[in-house]
N, C-alpha and C. Protein backbone atom coordinates (compact mmCIF):
# COMPACT_ATOMS: atom_id res chain seq x y z
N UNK A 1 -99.10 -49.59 19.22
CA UNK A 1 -98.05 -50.49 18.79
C UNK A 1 -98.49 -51.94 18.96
N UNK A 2 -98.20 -52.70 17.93
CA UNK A 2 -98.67 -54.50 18.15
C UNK A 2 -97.29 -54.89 19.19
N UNK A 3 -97.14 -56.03 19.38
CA UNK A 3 -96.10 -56.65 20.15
C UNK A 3 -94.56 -57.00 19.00
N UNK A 4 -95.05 -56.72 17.85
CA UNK A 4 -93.77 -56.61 17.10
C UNK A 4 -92.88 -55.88 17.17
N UNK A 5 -93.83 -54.65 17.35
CA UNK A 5 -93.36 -53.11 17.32
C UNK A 5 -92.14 -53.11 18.66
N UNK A 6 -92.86 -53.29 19.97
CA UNK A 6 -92.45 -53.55 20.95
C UNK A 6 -91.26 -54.41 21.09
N UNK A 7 -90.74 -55.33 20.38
CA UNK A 7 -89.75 -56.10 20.18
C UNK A 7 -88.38 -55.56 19.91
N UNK A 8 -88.86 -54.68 18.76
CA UNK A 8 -87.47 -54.24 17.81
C UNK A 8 -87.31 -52.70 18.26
N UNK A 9 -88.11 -51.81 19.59
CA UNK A 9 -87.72 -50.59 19.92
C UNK A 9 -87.33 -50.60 21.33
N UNK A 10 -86.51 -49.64 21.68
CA UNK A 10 -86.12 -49.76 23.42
C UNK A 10 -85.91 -48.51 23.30
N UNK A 11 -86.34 -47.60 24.60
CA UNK A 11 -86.60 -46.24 24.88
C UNK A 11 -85.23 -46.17 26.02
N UNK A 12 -84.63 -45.78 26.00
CA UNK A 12 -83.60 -45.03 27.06
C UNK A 12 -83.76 -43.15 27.25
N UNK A 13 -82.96 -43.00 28.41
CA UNK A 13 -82.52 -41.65 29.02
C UNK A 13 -80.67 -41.84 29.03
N UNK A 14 -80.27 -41.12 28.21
CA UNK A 14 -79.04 -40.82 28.13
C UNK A 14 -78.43 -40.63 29.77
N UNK A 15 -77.25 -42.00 30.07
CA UNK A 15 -76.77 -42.05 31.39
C UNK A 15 -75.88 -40.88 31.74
N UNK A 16 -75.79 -39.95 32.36
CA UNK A 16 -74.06 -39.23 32.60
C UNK A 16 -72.89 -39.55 32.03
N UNK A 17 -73.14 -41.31 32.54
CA UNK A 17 -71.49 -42.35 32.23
C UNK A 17 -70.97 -42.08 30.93
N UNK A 18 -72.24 -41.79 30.15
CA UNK A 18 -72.07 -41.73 28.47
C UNK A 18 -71.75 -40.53 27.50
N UNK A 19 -71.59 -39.89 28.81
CA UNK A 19 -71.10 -38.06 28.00
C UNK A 19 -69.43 -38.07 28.12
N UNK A 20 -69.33 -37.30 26.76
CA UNK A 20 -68.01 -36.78 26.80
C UNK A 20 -67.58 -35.52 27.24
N UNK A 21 -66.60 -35.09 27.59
CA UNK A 21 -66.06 -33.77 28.09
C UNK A 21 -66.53 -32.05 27.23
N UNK A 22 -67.08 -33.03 25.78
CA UNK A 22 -67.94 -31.93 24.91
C UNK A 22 -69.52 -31.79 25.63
N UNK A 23 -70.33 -32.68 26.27
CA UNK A 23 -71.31 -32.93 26.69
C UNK A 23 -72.42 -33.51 26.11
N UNK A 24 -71.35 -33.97 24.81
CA UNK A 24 -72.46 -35.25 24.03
C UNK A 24 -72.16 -36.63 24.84
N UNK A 25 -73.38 -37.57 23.68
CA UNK A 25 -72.88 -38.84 24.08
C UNK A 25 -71.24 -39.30 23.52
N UNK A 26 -70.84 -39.99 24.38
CA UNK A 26 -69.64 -40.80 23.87
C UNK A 26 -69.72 -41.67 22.80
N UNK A 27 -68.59 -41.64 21.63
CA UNK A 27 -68.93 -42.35 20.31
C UNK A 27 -69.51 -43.76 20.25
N UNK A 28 -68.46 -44.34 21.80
CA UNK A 28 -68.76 -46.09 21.96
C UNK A 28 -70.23 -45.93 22.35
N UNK A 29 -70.49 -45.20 23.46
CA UNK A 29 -71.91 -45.42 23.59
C UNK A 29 -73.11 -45.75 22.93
N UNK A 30 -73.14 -45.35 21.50
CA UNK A 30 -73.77 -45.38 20.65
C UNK A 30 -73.84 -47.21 20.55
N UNK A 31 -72.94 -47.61 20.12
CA UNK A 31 -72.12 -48.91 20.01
C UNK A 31 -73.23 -49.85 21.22
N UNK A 32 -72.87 -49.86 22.42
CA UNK A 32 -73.53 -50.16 23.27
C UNK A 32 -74.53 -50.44 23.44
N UNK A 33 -75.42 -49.14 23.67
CA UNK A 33 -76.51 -48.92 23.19
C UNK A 33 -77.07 -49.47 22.10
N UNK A 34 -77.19 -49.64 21.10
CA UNK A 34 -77.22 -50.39 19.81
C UNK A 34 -77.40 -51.79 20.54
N UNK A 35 -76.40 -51.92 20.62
CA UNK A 35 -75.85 -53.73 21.18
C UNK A 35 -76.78 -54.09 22.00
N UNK A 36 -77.10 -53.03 23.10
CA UNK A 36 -78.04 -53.64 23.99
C UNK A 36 -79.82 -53.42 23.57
N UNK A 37 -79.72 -52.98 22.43
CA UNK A 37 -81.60 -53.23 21.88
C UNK A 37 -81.52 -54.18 20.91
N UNK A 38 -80.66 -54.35 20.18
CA UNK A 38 -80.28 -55.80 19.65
C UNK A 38 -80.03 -56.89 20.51
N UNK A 39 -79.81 -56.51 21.71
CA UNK A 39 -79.84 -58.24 22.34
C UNK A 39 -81.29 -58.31 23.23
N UNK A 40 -82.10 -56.92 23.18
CA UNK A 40 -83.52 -57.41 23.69
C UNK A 40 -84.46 -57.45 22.35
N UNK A 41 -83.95 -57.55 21.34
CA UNK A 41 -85.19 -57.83 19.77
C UNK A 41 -84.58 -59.70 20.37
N UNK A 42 -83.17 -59.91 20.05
CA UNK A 42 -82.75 -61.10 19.84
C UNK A 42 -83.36 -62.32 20.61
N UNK A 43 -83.81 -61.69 22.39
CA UNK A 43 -84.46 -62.86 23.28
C UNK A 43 -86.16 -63.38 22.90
N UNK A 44 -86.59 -62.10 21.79
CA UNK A 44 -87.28 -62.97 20.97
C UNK A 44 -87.40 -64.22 19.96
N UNK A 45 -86.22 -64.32 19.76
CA UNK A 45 -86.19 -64.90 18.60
C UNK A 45 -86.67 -66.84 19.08
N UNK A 46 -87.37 -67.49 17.63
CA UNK A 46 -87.98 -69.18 18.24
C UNK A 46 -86.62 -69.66 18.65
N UNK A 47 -87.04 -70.57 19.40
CA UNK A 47 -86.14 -71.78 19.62
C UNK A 47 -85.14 -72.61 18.49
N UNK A 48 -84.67 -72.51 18.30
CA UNK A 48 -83.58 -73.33 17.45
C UNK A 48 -83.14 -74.48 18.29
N UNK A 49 -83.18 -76.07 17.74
CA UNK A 49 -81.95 -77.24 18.38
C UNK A 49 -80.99 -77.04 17.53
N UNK A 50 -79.86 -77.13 18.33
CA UNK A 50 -78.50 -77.02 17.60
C UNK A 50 -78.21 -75.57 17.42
N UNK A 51 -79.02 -74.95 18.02
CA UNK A 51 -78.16 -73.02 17.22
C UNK A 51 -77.24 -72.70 17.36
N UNK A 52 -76.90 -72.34 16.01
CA UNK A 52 -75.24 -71.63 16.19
C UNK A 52 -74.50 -70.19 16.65
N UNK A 53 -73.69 -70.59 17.01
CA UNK A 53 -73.45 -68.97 17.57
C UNK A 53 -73.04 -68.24 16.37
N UNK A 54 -73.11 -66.53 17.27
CA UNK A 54 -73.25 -65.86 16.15
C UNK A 54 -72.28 -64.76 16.43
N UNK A 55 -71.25 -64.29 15.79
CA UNK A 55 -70.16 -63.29 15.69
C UNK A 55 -69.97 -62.15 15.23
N UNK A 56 -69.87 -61.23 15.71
CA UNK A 56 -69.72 -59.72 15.12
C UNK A 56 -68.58 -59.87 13.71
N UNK A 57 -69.52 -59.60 12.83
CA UNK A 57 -68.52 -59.41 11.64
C UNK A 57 -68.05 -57.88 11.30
N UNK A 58 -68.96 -57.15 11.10
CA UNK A 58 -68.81 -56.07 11.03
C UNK A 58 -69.27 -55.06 11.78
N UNK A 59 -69.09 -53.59 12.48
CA UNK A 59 -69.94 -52.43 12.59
C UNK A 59 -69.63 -51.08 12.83
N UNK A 60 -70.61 -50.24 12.17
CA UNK A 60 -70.10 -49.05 11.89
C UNK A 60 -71.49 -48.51 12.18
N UNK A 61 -70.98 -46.69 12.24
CA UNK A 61 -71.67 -46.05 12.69
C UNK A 61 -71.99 -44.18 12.11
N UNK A 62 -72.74 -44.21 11.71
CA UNK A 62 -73.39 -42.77 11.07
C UNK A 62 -73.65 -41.85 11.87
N UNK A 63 -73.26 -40.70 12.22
CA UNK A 63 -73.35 -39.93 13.49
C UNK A 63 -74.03 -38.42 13.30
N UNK A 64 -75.43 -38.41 13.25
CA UNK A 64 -76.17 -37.00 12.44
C UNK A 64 -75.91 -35.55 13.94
N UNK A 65 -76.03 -36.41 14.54
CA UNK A 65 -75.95 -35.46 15.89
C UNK A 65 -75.85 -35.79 17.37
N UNK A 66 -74.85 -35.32 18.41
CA UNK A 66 -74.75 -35.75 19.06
C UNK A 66 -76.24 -35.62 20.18
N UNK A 67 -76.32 -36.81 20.97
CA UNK A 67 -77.11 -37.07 22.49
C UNK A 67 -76.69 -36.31 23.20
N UNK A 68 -77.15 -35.82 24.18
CA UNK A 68 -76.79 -34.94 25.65
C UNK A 68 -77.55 -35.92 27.22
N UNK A 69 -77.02 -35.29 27.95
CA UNK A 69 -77.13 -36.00 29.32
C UNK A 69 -78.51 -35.95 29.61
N UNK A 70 -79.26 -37.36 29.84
CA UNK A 70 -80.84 -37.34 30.07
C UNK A 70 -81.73 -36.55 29.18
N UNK A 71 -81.59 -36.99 27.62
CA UNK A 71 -82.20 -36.81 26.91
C UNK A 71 -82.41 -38.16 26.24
N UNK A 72 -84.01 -37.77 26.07
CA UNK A 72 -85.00 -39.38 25.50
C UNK A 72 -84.59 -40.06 24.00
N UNK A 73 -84.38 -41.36 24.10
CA UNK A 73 -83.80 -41.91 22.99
C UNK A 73 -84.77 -42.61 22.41
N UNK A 74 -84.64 -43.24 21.27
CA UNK A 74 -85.79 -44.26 20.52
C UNK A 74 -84.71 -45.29 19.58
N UNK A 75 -84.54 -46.32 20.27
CA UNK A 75 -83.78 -46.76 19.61
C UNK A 75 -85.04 -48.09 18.68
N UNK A 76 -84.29 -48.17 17.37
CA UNK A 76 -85.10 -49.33 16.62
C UNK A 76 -84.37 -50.61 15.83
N UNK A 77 -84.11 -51.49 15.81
CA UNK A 77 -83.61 -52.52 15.39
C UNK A 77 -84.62 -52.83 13.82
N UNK A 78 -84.05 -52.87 13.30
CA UNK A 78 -84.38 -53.60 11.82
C UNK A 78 -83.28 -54.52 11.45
N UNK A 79 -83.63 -55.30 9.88
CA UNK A 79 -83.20 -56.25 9.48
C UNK A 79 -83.04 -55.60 7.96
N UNK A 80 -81.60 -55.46 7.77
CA UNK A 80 -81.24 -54.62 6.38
C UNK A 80 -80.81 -55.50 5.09
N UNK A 81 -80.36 -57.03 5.58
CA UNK A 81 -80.32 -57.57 5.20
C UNK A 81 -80.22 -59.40 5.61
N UNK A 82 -80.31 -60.09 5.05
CA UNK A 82 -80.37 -61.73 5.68
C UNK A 82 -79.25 -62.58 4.39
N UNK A 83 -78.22 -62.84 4.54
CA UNK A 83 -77.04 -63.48 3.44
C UNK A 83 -77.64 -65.19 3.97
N UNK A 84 -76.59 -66.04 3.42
CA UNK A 84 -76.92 -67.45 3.86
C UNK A 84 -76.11 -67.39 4.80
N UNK A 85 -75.64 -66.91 5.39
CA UNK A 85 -74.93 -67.39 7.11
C UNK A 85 -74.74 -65.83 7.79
N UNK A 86 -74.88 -64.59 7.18
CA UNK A 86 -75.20 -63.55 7.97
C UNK A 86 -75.88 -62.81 8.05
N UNK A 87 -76.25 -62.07 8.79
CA UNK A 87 -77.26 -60.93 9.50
C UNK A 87 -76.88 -59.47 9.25
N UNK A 88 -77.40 -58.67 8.77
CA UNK A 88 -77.49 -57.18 9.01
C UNK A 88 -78.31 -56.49 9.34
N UNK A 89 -78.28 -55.74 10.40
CA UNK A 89 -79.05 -55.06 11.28
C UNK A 89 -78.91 -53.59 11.33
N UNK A 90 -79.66 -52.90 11.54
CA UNK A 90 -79.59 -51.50 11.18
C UNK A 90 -80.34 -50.93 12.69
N UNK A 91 -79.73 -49.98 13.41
CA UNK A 91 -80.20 -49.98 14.81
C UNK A 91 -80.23 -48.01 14.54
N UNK A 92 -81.24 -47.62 14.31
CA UNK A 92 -81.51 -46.14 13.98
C UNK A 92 -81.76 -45.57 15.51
N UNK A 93 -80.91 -44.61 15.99
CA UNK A 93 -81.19 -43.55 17.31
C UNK A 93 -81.92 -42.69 16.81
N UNK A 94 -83.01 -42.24 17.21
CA UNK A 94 -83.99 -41.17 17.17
C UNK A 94 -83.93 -40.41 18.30
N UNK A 95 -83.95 -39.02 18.80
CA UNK A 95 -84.55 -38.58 19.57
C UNK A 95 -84.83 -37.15 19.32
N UNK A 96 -86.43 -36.81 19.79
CA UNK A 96 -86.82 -35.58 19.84
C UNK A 96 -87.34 -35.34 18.38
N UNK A 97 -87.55 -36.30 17.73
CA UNK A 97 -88.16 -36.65 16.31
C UNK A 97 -86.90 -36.64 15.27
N UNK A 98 -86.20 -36.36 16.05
CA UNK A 98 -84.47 -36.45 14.82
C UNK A 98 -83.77 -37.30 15.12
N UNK A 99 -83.39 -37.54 13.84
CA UNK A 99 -81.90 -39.08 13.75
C UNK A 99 -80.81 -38.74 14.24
N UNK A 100 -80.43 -39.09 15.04
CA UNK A 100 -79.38 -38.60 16.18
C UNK A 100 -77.93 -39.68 15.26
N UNK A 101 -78.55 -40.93 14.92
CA UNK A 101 -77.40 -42.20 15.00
C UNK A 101 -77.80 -43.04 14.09
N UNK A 102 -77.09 -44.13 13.08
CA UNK A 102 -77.41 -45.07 12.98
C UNK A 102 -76.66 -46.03 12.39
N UNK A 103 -76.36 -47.02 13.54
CA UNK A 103 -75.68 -48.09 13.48
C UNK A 103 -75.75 -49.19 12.95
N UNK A 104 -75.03 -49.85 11.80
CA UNK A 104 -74.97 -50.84 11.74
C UNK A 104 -74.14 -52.25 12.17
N UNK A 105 -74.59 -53.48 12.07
CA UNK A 105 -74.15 -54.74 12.94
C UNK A 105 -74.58 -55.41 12.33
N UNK A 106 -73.15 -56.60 11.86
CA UNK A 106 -73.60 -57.73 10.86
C UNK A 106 -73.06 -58.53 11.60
N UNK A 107 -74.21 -59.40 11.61
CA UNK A 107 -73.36 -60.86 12.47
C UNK A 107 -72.89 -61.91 11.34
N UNK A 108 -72.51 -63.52 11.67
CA UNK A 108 -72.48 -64.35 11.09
C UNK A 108 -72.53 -65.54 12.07
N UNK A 109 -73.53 -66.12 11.66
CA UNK A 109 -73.75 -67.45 12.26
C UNK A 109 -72.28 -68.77 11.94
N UNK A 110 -72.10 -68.78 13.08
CA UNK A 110 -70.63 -70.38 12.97
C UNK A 110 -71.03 -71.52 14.15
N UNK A 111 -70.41 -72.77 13.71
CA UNK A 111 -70.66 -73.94 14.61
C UNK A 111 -69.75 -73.33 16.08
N UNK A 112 -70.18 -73.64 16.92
CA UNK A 112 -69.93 -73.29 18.35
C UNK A 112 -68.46 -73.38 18.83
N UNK A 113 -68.23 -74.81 18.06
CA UNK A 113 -66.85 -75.19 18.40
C UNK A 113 -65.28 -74.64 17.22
N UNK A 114 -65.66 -74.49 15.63
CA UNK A 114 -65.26 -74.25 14.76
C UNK A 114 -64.98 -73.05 14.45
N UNK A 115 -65.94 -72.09 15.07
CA UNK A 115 -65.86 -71.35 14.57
C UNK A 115 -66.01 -70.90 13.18
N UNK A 116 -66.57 -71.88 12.64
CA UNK A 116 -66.80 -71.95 10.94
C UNK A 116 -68.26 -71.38 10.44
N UNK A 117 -68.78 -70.82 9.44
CA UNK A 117 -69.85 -70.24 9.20
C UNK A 117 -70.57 -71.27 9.03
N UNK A 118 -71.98 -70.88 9.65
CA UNK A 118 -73.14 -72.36 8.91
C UNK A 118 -74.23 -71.22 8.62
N UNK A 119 -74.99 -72.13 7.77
CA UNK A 119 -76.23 -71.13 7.20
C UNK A 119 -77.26 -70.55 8.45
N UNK A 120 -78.04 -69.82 8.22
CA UNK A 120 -78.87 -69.91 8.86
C UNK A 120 -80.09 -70.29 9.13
N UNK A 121 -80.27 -71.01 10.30
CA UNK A 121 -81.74 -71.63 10.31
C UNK A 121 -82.66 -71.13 9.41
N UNK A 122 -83.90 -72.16 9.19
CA UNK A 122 -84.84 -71.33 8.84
C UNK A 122 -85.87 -70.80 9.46
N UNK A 123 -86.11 -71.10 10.73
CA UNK A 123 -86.69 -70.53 11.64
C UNK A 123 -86.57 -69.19 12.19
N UNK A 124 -85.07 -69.24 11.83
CA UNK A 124 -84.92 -67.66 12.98
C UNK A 124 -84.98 -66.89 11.31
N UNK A 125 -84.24 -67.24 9.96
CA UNK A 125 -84.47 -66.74 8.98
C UNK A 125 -85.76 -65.85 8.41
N UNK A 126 -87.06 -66.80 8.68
CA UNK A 126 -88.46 -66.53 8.57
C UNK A 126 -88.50 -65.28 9.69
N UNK A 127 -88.28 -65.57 10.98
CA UNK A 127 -88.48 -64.45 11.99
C UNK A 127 -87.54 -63.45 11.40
N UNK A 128 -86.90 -63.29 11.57
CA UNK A 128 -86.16 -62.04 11.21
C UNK A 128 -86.67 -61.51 9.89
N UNK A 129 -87.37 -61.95 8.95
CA UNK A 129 -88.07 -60.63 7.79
C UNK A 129 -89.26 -60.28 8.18
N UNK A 130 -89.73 -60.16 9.47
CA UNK A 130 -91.01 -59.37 10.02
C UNK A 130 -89.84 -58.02 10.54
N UNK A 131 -88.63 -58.02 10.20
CA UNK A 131 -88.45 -57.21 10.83
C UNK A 131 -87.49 -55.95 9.51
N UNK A 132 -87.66 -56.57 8.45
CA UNK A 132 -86.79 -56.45 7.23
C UNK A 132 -87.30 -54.92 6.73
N UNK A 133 -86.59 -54.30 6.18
CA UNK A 133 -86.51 -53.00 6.02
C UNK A 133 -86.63 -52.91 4.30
């Protein structure tokens, strides 16, 4: 794997916390999970002055099969799409060579205080299609 590769994947073991009374994972979990390999692709991202924050617009979730307790995950972050002020991200669960999950998460970039949409840099724009699907 180059250090790209390494960016946009995060390996987990399915916690206990995250099973349901069926002995899959829990639906939010997925959610979570997701959320949290998207916010370790994201501490890559360059420096921006002035960056704007960025808001969950949308997300949903495709569910091929459920996770079980301490079983190996592969989670992967891609870039499904880039609009002029939002993000779509596509966060595919793998495990055991099968698609367990796959979540999507669209952000939208807004001024901090406004709450209003602004475009997006072109810095983080450029970075984010090394990661484009």
């Amino acid at each position: 794997m180059d250090g790209r590769e390494l960016e946009n994947v995060t390996e987990i073991r399915i916690p206990f916390r995250d099973i349901d009374m069926h002995g899959h994972m829990h639906n939010a979990a997925y959610y979570a999970h997701a959320e949290a390999a998207l916010s370790s692709l994201w501490r890559h991202r360059p420096h921006v002055v002035n960056e704007p924050s960025y808001l969950v617009r949308r997300s949903a979730c495709v569910y091929h099969r459920g996770l079980r307790y301490d079983e190996p995950a592969r989670l992967t972050v891609n870039v499904a799409k880039v609009g002029g002020s939002s993000i779509s991200f596509v966060v595919k669960v793998e495990a055991r060579g099968q698609l367990a999950a796959e979540v999507e998460v669209v952000w939208v970039a807004v001024d901090p205080q406004r709450h209003t949409p602004l475009p997006l840099p072109t810095a983080t724009r450029e970075w984010l299609a090394a990661y484009s699907v």
